[in-house]
Protein backbone atom coordinates (compact mmCIF):
# COMPACT_ATOMS: atom_id res chain seq x y z
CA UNK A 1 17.36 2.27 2.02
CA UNK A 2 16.40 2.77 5.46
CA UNK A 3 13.31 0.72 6.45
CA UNK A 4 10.93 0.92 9.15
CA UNK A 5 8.72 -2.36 10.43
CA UNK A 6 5.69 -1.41 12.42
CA UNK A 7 4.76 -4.62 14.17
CA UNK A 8 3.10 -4.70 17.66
CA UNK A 9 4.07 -8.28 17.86
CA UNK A 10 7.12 -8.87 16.14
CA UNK A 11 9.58 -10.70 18.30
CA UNK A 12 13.00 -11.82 17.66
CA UNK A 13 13.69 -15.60 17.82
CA UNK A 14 14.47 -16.00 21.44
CA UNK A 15 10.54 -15.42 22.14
CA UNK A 16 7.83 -17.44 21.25
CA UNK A 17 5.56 -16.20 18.57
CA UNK A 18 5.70 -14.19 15.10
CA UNK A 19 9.78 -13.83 13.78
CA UNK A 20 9.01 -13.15 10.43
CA UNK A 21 10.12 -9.68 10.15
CA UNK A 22 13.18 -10.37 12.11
CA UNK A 23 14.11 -12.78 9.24
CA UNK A 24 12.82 -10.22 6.52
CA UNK A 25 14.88 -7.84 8.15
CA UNK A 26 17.99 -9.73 9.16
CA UNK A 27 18.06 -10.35 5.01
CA UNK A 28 17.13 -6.98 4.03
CA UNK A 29 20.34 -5.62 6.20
CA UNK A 30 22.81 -8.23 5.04
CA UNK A 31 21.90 -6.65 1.52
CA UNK A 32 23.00 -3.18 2.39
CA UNK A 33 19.48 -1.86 3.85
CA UNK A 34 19.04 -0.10 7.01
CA UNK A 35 16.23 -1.56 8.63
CA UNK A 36 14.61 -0.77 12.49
CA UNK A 37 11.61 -3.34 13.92
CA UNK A 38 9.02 -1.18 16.57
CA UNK A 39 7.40 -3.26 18.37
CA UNK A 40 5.32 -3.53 22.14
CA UNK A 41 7.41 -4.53 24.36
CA UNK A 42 4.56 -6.69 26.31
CA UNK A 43 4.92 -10.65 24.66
CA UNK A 44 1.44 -11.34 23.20
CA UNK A 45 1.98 -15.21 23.83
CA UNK A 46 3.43 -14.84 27.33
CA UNK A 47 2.08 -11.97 28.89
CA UNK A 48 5.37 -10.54 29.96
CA UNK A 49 8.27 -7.97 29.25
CA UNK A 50 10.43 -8.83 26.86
CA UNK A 51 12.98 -5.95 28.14
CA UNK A 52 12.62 -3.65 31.38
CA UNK A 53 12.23 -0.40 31.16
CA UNK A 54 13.97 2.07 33.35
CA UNK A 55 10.74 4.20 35.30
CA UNK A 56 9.81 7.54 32.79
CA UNK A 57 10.97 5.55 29.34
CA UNK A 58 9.44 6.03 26.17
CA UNK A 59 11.03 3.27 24.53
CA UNK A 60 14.01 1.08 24.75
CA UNK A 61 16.40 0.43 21.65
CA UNK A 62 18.02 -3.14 21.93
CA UNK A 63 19.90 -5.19 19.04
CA UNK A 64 18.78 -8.96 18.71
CA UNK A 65 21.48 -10.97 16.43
CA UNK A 66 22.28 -7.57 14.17
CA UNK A 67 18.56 -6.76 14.14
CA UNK A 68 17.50 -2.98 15.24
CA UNK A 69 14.70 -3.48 17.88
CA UNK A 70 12.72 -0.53 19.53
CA UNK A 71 10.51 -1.76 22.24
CA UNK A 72 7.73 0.66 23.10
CA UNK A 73 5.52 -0.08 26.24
CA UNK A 74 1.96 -0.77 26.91
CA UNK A 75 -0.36 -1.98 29.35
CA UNK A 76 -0.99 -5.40 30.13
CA UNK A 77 -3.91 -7.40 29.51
CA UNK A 78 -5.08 -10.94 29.53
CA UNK A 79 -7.44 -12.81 26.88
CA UNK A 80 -10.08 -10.78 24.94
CA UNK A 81 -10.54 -7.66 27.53
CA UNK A 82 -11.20 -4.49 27.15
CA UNK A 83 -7.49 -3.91 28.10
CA UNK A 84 -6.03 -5.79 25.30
CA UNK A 85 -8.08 -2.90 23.03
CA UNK A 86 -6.63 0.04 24.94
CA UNK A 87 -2.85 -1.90 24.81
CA UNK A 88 -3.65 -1.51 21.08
CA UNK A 89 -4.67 2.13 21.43
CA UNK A 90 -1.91 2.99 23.46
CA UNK A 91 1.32 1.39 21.66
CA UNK A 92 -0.53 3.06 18.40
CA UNK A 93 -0.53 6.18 20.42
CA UNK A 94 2.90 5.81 21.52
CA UNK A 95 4.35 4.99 18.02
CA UNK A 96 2.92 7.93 16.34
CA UNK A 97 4.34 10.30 18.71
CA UNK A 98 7.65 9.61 18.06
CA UNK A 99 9.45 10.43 21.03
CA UNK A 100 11.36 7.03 20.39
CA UNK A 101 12.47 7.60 17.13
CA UNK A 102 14.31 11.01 18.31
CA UNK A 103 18.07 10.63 17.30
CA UNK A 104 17.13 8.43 14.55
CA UNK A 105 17.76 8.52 11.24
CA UNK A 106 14.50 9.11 9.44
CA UNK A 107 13.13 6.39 7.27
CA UNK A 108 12.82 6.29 3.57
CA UNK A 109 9.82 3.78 3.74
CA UNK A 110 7.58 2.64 6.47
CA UNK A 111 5.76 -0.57 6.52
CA UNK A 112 2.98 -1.04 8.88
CA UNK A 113 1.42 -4.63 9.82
CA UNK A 114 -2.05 -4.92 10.90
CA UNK A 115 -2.42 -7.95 13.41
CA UNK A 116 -4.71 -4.98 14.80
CA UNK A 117 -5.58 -2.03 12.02
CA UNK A 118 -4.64 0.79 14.72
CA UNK A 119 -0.58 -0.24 14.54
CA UNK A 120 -0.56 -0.29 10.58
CA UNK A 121 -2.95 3.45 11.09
CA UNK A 122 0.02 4.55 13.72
CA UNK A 123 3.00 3.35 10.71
CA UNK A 124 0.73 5.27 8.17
CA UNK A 125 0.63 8.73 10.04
CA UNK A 126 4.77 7.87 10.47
CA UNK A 127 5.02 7.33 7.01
CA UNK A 128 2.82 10.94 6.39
CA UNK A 129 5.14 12.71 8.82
CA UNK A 130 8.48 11.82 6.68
CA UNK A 131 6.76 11.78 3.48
CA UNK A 132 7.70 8.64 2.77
CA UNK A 133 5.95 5.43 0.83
CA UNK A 134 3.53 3.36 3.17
CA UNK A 135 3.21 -0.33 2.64
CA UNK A 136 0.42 -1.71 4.12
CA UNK A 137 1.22 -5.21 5.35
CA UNK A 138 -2.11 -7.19 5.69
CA UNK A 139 -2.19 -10.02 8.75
CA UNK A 140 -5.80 -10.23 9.37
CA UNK A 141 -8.56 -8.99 6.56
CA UNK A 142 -9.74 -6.30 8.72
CA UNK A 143 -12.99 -6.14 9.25
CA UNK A 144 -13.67 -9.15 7.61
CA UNK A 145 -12.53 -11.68 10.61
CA UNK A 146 -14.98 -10.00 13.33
CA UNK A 147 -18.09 -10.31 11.26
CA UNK A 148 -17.02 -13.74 9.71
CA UNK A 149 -15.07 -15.76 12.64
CA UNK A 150 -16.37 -13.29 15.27
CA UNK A 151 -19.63 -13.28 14.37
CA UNK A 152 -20.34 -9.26 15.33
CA UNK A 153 -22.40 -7.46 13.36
CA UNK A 154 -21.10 -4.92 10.22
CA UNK A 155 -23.18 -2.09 12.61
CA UNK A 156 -21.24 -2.55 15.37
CA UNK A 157 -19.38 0.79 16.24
CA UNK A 158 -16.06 -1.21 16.52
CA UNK A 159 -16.68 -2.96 13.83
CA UNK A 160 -17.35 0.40 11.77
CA UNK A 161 -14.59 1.72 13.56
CA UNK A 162 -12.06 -0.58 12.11
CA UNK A 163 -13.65 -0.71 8.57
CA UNK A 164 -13.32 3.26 8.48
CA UNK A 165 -9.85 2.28 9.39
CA UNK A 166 -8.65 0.03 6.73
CA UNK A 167 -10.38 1.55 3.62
CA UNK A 168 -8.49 4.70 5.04
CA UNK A 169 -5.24 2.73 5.10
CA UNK A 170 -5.70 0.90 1.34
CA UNK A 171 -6.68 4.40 -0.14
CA UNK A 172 -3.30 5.59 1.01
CA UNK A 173 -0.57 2.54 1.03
CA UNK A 174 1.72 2.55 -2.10
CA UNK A 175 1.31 -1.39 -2.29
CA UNK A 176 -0.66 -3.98 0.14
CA UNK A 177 0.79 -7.28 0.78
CA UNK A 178 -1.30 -10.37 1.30
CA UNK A 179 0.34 -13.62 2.51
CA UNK A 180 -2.66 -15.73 0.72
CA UNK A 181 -2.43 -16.00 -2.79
CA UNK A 182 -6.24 -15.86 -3.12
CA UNK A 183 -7.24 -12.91 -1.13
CA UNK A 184 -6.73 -10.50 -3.41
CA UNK A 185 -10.51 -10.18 -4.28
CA UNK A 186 -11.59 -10.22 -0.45
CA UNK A 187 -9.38 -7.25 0.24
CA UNK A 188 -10.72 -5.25 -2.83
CA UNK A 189 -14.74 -5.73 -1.53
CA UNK A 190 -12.55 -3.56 1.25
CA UNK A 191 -11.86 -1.07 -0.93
CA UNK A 192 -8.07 -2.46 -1.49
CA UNK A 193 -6.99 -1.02 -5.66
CA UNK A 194 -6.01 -4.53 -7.23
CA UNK A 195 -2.74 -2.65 -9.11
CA UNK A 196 -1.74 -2.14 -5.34
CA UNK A 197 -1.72 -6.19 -3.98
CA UNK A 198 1.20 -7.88 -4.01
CA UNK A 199 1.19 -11.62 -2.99
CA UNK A 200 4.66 -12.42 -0.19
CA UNK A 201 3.43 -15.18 1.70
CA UNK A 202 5.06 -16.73 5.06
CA UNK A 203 8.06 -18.86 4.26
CA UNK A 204 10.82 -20.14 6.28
CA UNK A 205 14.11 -18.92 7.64
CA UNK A 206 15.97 -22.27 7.16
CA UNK A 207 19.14 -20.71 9.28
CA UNK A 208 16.04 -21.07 12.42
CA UNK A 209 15.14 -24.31 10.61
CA UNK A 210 17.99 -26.66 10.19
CA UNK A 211 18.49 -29.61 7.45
CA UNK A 212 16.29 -32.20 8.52
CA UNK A 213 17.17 -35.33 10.56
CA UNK A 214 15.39 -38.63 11.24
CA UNK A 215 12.86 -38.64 14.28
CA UNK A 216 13.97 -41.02 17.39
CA UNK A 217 12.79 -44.14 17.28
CA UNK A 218 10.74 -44.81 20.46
CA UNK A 219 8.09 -47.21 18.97
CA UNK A 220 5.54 -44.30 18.75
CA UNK A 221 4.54 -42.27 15.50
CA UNK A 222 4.50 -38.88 17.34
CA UNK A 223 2.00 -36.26 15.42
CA UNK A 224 2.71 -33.08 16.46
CA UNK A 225 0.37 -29.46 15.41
CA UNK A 226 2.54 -26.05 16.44
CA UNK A 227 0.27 -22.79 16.71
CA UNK A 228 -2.15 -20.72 17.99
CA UNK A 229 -4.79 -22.93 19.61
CA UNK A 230 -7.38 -20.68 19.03
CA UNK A 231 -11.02 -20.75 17.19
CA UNK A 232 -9.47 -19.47 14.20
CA UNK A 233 -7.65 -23.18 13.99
CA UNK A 234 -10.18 -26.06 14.31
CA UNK A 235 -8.40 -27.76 16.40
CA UNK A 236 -11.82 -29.57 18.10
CA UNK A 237 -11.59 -31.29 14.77
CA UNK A 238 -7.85 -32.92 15.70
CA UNK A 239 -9.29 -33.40 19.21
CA UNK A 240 -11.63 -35.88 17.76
CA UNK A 241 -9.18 -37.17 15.37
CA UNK A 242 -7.63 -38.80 18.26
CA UNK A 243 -10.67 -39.89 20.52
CA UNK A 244 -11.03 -42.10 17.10
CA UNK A 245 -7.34 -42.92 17.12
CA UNK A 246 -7.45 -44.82 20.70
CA UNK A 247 -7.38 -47.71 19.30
CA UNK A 248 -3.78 -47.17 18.32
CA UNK A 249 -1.60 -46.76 21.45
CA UNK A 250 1.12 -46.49 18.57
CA UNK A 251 -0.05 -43.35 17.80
CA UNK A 252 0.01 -39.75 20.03
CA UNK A 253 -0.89 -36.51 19.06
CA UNK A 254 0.63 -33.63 20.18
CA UNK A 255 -0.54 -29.72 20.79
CA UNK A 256 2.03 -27.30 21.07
CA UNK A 257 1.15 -23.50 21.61
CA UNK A 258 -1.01 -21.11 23.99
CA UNK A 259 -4.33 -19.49 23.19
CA UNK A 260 -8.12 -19.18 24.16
CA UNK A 261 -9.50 -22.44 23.46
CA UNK A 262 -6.27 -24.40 24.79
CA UNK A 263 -7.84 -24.59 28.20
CA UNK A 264 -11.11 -26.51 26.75
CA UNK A 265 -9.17 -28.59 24.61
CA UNK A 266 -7.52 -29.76 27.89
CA UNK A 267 -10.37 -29.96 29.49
CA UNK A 268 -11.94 -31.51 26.83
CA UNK A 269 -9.54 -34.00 26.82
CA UNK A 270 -9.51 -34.51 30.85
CA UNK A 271 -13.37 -35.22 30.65
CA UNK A 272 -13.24 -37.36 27.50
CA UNK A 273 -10.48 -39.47 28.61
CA UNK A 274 -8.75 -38.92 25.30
CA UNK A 275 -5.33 -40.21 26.55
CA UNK A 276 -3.47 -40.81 23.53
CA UNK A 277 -2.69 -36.67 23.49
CA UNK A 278 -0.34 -34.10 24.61
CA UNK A 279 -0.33 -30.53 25.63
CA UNK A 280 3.36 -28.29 25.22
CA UNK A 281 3.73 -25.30 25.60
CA UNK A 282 5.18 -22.47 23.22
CA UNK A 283 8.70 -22.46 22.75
CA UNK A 284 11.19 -19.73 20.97
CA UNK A 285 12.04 -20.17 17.26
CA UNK A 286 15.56 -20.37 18.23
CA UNK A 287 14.21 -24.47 19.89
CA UNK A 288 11.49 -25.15 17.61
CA UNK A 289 14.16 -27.22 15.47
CA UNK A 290 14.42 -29.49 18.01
CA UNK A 291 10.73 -30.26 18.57
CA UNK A 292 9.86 -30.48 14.97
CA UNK A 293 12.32 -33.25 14.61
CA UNK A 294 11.28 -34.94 17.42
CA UNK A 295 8.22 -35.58 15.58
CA UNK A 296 7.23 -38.21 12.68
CA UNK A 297 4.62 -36.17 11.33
CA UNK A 298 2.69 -32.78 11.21
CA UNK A 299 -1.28 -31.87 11.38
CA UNK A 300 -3.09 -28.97 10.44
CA UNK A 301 -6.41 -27.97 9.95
CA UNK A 302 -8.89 -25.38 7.98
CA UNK A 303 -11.81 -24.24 8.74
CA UNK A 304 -14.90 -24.88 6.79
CA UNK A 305 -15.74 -21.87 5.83
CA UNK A 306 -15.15 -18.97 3.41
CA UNK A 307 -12.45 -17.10 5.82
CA UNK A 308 -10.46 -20.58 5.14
CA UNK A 309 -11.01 -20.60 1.86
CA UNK A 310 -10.18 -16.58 0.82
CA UNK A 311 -8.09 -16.02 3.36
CA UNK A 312 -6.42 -18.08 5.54
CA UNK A 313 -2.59 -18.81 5.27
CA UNK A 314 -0.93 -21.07 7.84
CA UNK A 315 2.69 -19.92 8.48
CA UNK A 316 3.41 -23.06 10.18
CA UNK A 317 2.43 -25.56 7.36
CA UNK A 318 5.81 -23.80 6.02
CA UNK A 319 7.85 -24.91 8.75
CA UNK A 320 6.33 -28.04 9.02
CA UNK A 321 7.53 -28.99 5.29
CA UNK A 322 10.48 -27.48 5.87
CA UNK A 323 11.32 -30.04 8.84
CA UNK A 324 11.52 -33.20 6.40
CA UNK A 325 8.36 -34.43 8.20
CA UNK A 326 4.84 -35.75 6.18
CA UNK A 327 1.42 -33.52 6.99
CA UNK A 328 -2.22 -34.49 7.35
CA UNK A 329 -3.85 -31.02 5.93
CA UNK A 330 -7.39 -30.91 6.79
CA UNK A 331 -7.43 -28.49 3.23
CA UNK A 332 -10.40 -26.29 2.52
CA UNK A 333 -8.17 -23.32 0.92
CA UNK A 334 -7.74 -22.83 -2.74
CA UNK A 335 -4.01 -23.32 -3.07
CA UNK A 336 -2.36 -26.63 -1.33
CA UNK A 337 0.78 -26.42 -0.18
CA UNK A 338 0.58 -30.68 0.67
CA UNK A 339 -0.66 -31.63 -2.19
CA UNK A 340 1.49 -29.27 -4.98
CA UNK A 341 4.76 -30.33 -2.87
CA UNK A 342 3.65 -33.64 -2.82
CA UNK A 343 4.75 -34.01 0.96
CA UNK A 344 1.83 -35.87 2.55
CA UNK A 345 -2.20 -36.22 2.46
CA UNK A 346 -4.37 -33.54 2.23
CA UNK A 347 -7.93 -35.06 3.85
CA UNK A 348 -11.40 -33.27 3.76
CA UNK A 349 -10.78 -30.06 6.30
CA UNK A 350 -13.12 -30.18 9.65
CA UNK A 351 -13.79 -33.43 9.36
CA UNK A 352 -12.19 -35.90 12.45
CA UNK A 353 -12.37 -39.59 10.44
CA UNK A 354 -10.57 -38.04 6.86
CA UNK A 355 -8.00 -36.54 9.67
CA UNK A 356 -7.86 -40.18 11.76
CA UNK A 357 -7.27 -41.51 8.08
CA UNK A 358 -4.77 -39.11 6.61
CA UNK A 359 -2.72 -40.18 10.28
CA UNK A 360 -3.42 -43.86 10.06
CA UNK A 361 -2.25 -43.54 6.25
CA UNK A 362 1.15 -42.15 7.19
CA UNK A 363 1.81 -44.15 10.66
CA UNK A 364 1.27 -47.37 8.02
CA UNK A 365 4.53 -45.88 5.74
CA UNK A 366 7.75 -47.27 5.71
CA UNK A 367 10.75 -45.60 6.68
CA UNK A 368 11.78 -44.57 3.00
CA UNK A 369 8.42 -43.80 2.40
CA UNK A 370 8.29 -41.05 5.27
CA UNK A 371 11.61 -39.97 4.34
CA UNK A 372 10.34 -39.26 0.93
CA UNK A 373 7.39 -37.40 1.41
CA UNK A 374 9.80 -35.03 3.76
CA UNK A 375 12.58 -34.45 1.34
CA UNK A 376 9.77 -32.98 -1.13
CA UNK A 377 8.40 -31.04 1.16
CA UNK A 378 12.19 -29.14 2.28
CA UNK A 379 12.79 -29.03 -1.67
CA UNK A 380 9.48 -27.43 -1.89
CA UNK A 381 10.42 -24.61 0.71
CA UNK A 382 14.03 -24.27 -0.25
CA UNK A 383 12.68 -23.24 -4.03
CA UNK A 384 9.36 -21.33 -3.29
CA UNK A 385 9.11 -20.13 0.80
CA UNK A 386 12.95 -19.61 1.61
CA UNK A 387 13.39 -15.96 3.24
CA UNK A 388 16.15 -14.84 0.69
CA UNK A 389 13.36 -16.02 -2.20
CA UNK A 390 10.42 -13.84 -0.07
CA UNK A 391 12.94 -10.90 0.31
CA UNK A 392 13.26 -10.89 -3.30
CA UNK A 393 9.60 -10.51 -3.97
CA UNK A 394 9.86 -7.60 -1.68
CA UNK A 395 12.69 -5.77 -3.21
CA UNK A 396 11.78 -5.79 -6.98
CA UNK A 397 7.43 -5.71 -5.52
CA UNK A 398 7.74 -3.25 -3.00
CA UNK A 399 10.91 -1.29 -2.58
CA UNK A 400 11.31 -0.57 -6.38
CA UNK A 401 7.69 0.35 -6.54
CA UNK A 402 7.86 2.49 -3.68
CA UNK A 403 11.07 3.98 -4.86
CA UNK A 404 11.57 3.79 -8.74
CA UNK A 405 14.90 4.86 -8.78
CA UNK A 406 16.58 2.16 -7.55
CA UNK A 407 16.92 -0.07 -10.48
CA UNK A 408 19.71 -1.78 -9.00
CA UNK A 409 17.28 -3.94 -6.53
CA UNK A 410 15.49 -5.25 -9.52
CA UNK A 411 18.12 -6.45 -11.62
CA UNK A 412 19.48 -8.24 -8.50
CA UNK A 413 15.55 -9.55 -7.53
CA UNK A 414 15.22 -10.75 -11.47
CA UNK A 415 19.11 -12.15 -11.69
């Protein structure tokens, strides 16, 4: 089958930021599917080109490690402008012309992600154009995040706007996938059909994510959170974690990522004198092995609110378990990844003394102790959140769906 990602910000490992469809589709091809990634060329994290293109291009095709790439330009932008909405607009724009797909062999599915709804509109009117099956790849719950972590208000044009948009996209997508397992009743307020969800959360490409090894020892218990530092991610809450944590020059927490609050958490920080912290920035997936294993343990936070408890799903708690390495989970959510793998403490979310405890708890473990709670937590990922286990769920829950006469696929996903 020949399979087309939409993804304005899919990247291949060798940039910072999302490589989940590259793994998805790096699987997908090594089981005999054809499959193409379209993304923007402009890196969401870094602000830059991944690829130059020649004056006049529409597009530029590029392989990364056997994966099908087509790069499709857009203007920049910086933080929450106006120009970051008309870079969506225009890569939409782009992609649903199709000048770069010309000399390609048409798709017999398209799959559209909606970090922004106008990409996953731009994979629908693709998909309309072949008349192929849509699958409707949820990131955010569209409008849901403005109005709830936003705060706009439901009449706000864009707000409308983008409403309009997604009930347009889940009348017309042959399934919906939602990486948390307990959103399926927030999308369908949204007008999503329940017989269309189908629950493939983030997991972990364990050939990015190698067999753990034990952490350095330096004589400091190194806590280290990987993400977006942004408001969707609490990470004030850590922040003050920390200032409570000074007593403990044992103990240093470390922030590793870009975003629009990691500024005031530095300054923060500065102004505070909370000195017992770090600031990193992103790195590739292709080096994030190395600084996961330079830690002794992993942090994460929710929200306390209903966004982290319908819909939230943290990508990197996946990679954290898969590292070997103990979390603190500040959990609010309604499934726990911590406490069902049984690979560290999950404390009361948003709240800075459960979070100075859960850390004080595990800096207090022995050796074998640590080592413990990270072998569960690798077992728990190579079982449940392992790409090949993921791509499964999407052959026999998506592809067979989409296409019922491949019976084939769903022997192999139910073998």
């Amino acid at each position: 089958m020949n399979i087309w990602f939409i993804n304005h910000y899919a990247n291949p490992p060798s940039a910072p930021g999302d490589a989940r469809h590259f793994s998805h589709a790096r699987e997908l091809i090594r089981r005999g599917h054809e499959v193409r990634i379209v993304a923007c060329s402009m890196l969401h994290l870094q602000q830059s080109e991944i690829v130059e293109h020649k004056s006049g291009e529409t597009c530029t095709h590029a392989i990364h490690e056997g994966v099908p790439f087509t790069w499709i330009p857009a203007r920049s932008y910086e933080g929450r402008s106006i120009q970051r909405i008309l870079n969506m607009f225009q890569f939409a724009w782009r992609a649903v012309r199709l000048k770069w797909a010309e000399g390609l062999a048409p798709p017999d599915l398209v799959l559209g992600s909606s970090p922004h709804p106008f990409a996953a509109l731009a994979a629908q009117r693709i998909a309309a154009h072949y008349k192929v099956p849509f699958v409707l790849e949820i990131r955010d719950a569209w409008p849901y995040v403005l109005t709830e972590v936003g705060g706009q208000s439901c009449y706000h044009p864009f707000v409308w706007l983008v409403d309009r948009t997604m009930r347009f996209l889940y009348a017309r997508a042959e399934r919906i996938i939602m990486f948390s397992k307990n959103s399926a009743a927030l999308l369908e307020e949204y007008g999503a059909e329940p017989t269309k969800i189908v629950w493939i959360p983030h997991g972990v490409d364990l050939e990015i994510c190698p067999q753990p090894r034990p952490a350095e020892a330096d004589g400091k218990f190194t806590v280290t959170y990987i993400g977006s530092h942004s408001q969707w991610n609490s990470l004030d809450a850590i922040l003050d974690a920390a200032k409570l944590l000074q007593g403990r020059p044992d103990i240093v927490i470390r922030f590793v990522g870009s975003g629009s609050h990691r500024s005031g958490l530095m300054e923060r920080a500065r102004v505070e004198k909370i000195e017992n912290v770090e600031f990193l920035d992103s790195v590739p997936k292709t080096q994030i092995g190395e600084l996961l294993h330079s830690s002794d343990a992993f942090i994460i936070n929710n929200r306390r609110d209903g966004v982290s408890k319908r819909w939230m799903s943290f990508s990197k708690l996946y990679e954290y378990l898969a590292a070997g390495r103990p979390v603190v989970f500040g959990s609010f959510t309604e499934n726990d990844p911590v406490r069902e793998s049984g690979a560290g403490v999950s404390v009361n979310a948003d709240d800075p003394q459960s979070l100075a405890d859960g850390i004080t708890f595990l800096a207090s473990c022995s050796a074998e102790q640590l080592a413990e709670f990270g072998r569960l937590g690798r077992r728990y990922i190579e079982s449940y959140y392992s790409i090949p286990v993921l791509v499964d769920r999407f052959e026999l829950n998506v592809l067979t769906a989409a296409h019922p006469a491949l019976p084939l696929i769903a022997k192999r996903a139910n073998a």
